[in-house]
N, C-alpha and C. Protein backbone atom coordinates (compact mmCIF):
# COMPACT_ATOMS: atom_id res chain seq x y z
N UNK A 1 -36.15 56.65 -101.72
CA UNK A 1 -34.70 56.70 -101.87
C UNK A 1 -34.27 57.80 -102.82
N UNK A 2 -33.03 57.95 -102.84
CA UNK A 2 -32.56 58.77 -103.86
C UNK A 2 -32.90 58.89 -105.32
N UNK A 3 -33.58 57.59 -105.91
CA UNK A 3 -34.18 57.82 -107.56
C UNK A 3 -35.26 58.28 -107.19
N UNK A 4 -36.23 58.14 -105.95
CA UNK A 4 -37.24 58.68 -106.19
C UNK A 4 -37.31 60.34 -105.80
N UNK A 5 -36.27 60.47 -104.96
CA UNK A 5 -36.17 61.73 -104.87
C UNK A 5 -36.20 62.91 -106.43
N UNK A 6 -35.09 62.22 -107.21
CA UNK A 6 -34.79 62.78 -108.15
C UNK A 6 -35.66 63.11 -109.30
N UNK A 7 -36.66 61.42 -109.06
CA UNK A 7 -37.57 62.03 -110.06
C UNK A 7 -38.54 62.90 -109.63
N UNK A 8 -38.67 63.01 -108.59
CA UNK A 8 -39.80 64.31 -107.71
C UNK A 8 -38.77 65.52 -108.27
N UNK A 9 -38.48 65.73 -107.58
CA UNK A 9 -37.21 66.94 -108.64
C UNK A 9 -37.80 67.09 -109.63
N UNK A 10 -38.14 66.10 -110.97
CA UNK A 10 -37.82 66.56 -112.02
C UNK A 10 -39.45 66.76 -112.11
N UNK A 11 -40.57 65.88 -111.82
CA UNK A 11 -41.69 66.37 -111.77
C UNK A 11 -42.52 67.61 -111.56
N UNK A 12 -41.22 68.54 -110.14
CA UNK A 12 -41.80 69.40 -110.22
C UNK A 12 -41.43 70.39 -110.92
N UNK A 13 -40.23 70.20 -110.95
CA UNK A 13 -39.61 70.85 -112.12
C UNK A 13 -40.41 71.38 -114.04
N UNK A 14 -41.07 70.19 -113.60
CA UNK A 14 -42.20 70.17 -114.80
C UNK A 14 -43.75 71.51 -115.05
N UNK A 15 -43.75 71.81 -113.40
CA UNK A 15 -44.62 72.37 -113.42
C UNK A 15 -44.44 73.73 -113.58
N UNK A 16 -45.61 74.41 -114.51
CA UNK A 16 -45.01 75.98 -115.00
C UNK A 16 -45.14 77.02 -114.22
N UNK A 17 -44.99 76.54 -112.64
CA UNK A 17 -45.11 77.43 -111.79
C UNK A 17 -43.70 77.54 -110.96
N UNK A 18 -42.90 76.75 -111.06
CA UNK A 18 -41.72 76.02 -110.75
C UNK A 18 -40.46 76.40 -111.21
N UNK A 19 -39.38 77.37 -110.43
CA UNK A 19 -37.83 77.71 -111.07
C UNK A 19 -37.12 76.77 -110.81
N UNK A 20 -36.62 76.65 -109.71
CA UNK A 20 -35.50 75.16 -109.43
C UNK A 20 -36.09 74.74 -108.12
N UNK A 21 -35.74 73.48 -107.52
CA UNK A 21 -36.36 72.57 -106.87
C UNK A 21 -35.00 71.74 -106.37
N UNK A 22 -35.14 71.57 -105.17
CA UNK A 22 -34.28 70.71 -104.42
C UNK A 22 -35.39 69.86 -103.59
N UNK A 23 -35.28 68.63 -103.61
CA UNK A 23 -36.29 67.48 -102.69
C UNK A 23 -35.03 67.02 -102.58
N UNK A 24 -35.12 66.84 -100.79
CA UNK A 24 -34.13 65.84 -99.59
C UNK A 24 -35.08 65.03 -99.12
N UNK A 25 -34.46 64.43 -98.41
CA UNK A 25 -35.48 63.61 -97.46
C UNK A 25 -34.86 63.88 -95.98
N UNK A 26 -35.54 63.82 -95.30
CA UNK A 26 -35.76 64.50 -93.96
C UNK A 26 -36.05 63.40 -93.26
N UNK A 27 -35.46 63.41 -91.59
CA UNK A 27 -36.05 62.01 -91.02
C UNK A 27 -37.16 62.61 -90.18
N UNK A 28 -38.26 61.77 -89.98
CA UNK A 28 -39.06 61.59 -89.69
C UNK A 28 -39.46 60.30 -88.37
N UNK A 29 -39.99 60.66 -86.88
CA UNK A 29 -40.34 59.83 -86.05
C UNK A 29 -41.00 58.78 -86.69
N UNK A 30 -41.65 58.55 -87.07
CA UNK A 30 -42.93 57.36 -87.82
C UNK A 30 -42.18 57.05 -89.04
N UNK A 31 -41.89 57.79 -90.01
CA UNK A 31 -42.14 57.24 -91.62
C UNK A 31 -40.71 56.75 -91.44
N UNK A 32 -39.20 57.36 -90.43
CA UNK A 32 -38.06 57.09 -90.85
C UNK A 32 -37.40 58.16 -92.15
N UNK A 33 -37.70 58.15 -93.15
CA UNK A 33 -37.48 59.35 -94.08
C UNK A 33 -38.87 60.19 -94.66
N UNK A 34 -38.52 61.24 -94.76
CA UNK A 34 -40.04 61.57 -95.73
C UNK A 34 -39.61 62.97 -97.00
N UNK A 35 -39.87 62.66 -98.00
CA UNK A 35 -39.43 63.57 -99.01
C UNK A 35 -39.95 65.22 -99.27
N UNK A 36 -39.22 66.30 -98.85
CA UNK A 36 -39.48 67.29 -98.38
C UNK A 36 -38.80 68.57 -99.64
N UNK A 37 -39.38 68.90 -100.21
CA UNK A 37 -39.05 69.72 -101.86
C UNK A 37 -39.01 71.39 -101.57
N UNK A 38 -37.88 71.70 -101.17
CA UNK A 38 -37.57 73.26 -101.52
C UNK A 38 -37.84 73.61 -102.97
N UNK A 39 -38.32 75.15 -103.13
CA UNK A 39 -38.65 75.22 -104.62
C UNK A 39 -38.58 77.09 -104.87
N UNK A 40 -38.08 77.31 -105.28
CA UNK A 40 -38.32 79.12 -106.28
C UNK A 40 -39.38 78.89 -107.20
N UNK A 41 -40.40 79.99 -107.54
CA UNK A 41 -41.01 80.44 -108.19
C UNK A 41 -40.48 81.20 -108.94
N UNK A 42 -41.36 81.32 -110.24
CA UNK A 42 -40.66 82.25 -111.27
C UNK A 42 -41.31 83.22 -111.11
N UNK A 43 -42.57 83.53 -110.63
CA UNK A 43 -43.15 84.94 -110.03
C UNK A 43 -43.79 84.93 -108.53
N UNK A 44 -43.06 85.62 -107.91
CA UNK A 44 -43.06 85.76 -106.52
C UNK A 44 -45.09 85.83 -106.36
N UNK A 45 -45.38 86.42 -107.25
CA UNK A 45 -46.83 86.77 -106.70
C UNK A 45 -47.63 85.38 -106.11
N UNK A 46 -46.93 84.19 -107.02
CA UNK A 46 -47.70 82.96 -106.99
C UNK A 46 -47.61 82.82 -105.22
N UNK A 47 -46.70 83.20 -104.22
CA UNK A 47 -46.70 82.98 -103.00
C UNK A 47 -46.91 84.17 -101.99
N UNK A 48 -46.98 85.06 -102.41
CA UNK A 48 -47.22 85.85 -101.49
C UNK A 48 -48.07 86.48 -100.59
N UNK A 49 -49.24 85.06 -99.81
CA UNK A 49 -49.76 85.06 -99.29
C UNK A 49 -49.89 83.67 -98.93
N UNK A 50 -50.62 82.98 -97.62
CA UNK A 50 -50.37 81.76 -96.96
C UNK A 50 -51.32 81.21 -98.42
N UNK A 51 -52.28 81.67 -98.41
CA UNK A 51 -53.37 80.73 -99.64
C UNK A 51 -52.94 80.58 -100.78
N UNK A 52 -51.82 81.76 -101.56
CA UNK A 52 -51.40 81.29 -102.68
C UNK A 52 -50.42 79.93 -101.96
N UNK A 53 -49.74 79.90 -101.40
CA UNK A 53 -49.20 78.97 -100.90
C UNK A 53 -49.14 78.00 -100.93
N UNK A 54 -50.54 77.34 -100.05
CA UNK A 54 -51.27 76.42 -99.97
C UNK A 54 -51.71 76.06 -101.76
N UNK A 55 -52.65 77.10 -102.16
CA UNK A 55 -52.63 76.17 -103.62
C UNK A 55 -51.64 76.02 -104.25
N UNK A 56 -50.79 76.58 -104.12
CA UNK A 56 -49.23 76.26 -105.39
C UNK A 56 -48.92 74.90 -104.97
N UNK A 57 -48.33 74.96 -103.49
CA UNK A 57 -47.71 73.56 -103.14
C UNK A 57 -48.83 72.48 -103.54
N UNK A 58 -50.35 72.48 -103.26
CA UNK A 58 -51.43 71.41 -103.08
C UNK A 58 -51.57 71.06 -105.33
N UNK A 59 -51.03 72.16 -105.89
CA UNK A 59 -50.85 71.81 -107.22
C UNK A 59 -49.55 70.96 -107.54
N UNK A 60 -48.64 71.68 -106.91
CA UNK A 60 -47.54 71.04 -107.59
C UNK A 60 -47.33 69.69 -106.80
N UNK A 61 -47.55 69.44 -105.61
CA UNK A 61 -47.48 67.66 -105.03
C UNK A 61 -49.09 66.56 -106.01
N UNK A 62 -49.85 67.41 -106.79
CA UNK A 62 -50.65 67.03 -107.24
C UNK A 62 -50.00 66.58 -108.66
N UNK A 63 -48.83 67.44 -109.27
CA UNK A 63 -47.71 67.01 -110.33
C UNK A 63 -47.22 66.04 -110.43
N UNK A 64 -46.72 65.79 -109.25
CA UNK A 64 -45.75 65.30 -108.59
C UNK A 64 -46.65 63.78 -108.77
N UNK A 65 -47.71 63.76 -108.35
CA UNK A 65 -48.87 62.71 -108.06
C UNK A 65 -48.92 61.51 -109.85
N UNK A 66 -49.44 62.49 -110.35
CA UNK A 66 -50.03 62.67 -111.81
C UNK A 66 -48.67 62.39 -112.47
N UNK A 67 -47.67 62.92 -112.13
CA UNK A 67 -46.23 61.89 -113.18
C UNK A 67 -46.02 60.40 -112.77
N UNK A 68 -45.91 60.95 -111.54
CA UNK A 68 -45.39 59.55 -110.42
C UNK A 68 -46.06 58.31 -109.95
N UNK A 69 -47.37 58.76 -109.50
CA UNK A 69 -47.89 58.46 -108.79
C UNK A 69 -48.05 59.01 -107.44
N UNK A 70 -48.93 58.26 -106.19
CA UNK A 70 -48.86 58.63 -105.07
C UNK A 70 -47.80 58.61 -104.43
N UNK A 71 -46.97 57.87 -104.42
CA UNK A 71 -46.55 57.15 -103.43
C UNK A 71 -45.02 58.12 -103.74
N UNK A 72 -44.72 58.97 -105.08
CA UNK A 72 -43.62 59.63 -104.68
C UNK A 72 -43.97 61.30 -104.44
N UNK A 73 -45.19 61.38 -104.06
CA UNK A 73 -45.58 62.48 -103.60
C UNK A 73 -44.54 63.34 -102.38
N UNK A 74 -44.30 64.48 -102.74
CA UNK A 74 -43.62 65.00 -101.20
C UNK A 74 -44.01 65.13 -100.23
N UNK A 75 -44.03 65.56 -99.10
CA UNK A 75 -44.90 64.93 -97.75
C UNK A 75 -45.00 66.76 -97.72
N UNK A 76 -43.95 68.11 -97.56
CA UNK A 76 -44.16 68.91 -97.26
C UNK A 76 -43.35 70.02 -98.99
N UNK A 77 -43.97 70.95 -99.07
CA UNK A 77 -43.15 71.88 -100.15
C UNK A 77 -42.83 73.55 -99.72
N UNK A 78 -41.54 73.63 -99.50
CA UNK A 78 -41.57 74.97 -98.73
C UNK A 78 -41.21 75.80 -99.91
N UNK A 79 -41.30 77.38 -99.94
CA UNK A 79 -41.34 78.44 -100.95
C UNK A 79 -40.14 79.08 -100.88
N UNK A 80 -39.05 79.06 -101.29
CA UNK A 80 -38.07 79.91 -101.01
C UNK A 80 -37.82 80.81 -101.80
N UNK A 81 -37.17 82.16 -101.89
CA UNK A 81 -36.81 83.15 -102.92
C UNK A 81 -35.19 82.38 -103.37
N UNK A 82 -34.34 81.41 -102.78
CA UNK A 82 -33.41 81.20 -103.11
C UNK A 82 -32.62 79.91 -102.57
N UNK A 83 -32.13 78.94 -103.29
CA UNK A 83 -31.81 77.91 -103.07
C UNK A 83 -30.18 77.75 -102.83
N UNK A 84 -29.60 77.54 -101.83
CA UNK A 84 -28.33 77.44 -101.84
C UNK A 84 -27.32 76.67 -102.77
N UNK A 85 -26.60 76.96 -103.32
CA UNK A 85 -26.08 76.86 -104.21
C UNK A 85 -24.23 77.17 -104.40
N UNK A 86 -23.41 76.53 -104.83
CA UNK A 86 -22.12 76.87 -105.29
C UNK A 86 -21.74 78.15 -106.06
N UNK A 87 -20.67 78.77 -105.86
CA UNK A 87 -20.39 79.74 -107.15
C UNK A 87 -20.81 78.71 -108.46
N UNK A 88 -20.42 77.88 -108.90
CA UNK A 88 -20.52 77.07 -109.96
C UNK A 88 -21.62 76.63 -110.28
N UNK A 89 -22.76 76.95 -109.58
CA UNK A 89 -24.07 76.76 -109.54
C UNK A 89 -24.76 75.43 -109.30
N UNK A 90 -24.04 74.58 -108.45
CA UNK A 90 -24.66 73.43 -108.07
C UNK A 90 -25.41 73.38 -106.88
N UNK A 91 -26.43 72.78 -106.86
CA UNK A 91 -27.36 72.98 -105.35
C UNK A 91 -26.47 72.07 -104.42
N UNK A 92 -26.70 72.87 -103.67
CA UNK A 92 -26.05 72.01 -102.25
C UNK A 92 -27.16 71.21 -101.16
N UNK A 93 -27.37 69.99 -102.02
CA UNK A 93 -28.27 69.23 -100.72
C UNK A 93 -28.19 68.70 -99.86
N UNK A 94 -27.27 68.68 -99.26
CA UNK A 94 -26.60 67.94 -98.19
C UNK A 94 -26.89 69.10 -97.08
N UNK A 95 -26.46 70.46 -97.48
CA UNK A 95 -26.67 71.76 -96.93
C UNK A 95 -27.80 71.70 -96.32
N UNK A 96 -29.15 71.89 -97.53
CA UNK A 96 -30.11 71.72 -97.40
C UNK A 96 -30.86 70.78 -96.68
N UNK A 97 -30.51 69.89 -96.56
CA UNK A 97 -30.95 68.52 -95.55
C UNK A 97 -30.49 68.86 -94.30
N UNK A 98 -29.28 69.49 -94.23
CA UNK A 98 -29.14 69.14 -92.62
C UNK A 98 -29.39 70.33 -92.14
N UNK A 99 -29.52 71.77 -92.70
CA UNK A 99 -30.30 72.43 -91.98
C UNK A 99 -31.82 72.32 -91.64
N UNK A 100 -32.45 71.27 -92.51
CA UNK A 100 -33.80 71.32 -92.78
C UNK A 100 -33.96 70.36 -91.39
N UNK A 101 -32.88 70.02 -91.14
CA UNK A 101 -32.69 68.83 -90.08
C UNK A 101 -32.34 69.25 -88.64
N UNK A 102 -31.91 70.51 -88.79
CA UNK A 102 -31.04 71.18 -87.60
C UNK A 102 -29.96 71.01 -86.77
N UNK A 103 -29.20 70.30 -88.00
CA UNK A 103 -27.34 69.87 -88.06
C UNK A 103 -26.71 70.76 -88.82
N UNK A 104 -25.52 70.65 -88.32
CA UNK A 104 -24.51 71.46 -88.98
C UNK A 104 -24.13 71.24 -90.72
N UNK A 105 -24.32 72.37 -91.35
CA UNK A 105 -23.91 72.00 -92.87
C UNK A 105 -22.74 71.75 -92.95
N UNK A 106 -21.53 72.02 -92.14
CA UNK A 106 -20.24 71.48 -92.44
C UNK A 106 -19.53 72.89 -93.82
N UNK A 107 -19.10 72.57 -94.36
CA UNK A 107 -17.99 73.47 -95.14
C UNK A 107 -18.89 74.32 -96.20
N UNK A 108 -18.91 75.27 -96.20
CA UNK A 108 -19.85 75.80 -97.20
C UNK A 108 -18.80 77.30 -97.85
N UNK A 109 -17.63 77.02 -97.90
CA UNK A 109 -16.64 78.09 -98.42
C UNK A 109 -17.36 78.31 -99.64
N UNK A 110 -17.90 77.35 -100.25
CA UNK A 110 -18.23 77.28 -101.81
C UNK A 110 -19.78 78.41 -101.78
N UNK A 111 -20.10 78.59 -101.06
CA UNK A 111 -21.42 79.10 -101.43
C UNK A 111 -21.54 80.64 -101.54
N UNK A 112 -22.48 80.49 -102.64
CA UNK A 112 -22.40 81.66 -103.79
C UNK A 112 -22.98 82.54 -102.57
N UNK A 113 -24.43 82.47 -102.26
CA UNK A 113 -25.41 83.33 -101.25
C UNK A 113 -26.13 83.18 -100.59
N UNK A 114 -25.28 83.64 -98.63
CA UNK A 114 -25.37 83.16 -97.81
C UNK A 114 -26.57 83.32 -96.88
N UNK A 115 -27.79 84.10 -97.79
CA UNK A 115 -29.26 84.54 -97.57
C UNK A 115 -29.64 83.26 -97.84
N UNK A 116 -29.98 82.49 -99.13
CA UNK A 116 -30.44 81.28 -98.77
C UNK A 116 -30.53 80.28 -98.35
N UNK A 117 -28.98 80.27 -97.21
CA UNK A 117 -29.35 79.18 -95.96
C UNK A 117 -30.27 79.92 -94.95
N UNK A 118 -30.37 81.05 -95.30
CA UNK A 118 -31.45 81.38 -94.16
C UNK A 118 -33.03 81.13 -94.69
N UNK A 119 -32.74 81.95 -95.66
CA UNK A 119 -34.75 81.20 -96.59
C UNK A 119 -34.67 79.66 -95.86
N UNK A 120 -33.59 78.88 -96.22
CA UNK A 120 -33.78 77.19 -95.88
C UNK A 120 -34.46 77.43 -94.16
N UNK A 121 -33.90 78.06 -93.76
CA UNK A 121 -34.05 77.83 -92.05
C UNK A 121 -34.70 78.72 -91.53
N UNK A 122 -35.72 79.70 -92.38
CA UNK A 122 -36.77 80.58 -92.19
C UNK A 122 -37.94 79.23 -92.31
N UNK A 123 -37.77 78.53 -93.77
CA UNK A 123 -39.15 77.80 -93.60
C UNK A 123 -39.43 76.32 -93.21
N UNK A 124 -38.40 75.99 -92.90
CA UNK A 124 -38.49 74.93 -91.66
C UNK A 124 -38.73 75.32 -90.70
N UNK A 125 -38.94 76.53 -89.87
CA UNK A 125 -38.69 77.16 -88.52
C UNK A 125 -37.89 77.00 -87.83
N UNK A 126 -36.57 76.91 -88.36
CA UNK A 126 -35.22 76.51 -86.66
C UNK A 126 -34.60 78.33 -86.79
């Protein structure tokens, strides 16, 4: 649910590989929801290749593990250069969810930069 979302947020948030972090939950055939963590790096190098990738995300859901436990582990962690966001600088997760979902975000007058609904919908693949 939503507290556990939040504290995944803040878990990974914890990790010193980690700029800002948005976890939605995403529906899923089987699980019904499953918790799915957009994230910036503070140095691009950490991703810029599929293997840094793979170990960043397989560290930081290992964070995520080690604060939480298992069970609020994220199921997937995608890499973005930029998280959608308000002029006022609030993340927009609702945005984020339903493109991650492949629904319409609905009103997004507010948004600062309109490149990172595409990062969102580069690494989901729609």
């Amino acid at each position: 649910g939503p507290a556990m979302r939040a504290a995944a947020d803040r878990a990974l948030q914890a990790h010193p590989a980690i700029a800002e972090v948005a976890v939605v939950g995403l529906h899923d055939e089987v699980k019904g929801q499953v918790p799915v963590g957009f994230c910036t790096v503070k140095d691009p190098v950490l991703i810029a290749d599929a293997a840094s990738r793979a170990a960043l995300e397989k560290s930081c859901i290992a964070k995520v593990a080690e604060l939480l436990g298992a069970v609020a582990k994220p199921y997937k962690l995608h890499f973005v250069t930029a998280l959608p966001k308000t002029r006022s600088g609030k993340l927009l997760r609702r945005s984020i969810q339903a493109l991650a979902e492949g629904r319409e975000t609905g009103d997004l007058s507010t948004l600062d930069d309109p490149s990172a609904l595409d990062e969102i919908r580069k690494a989901v693949g729609r």
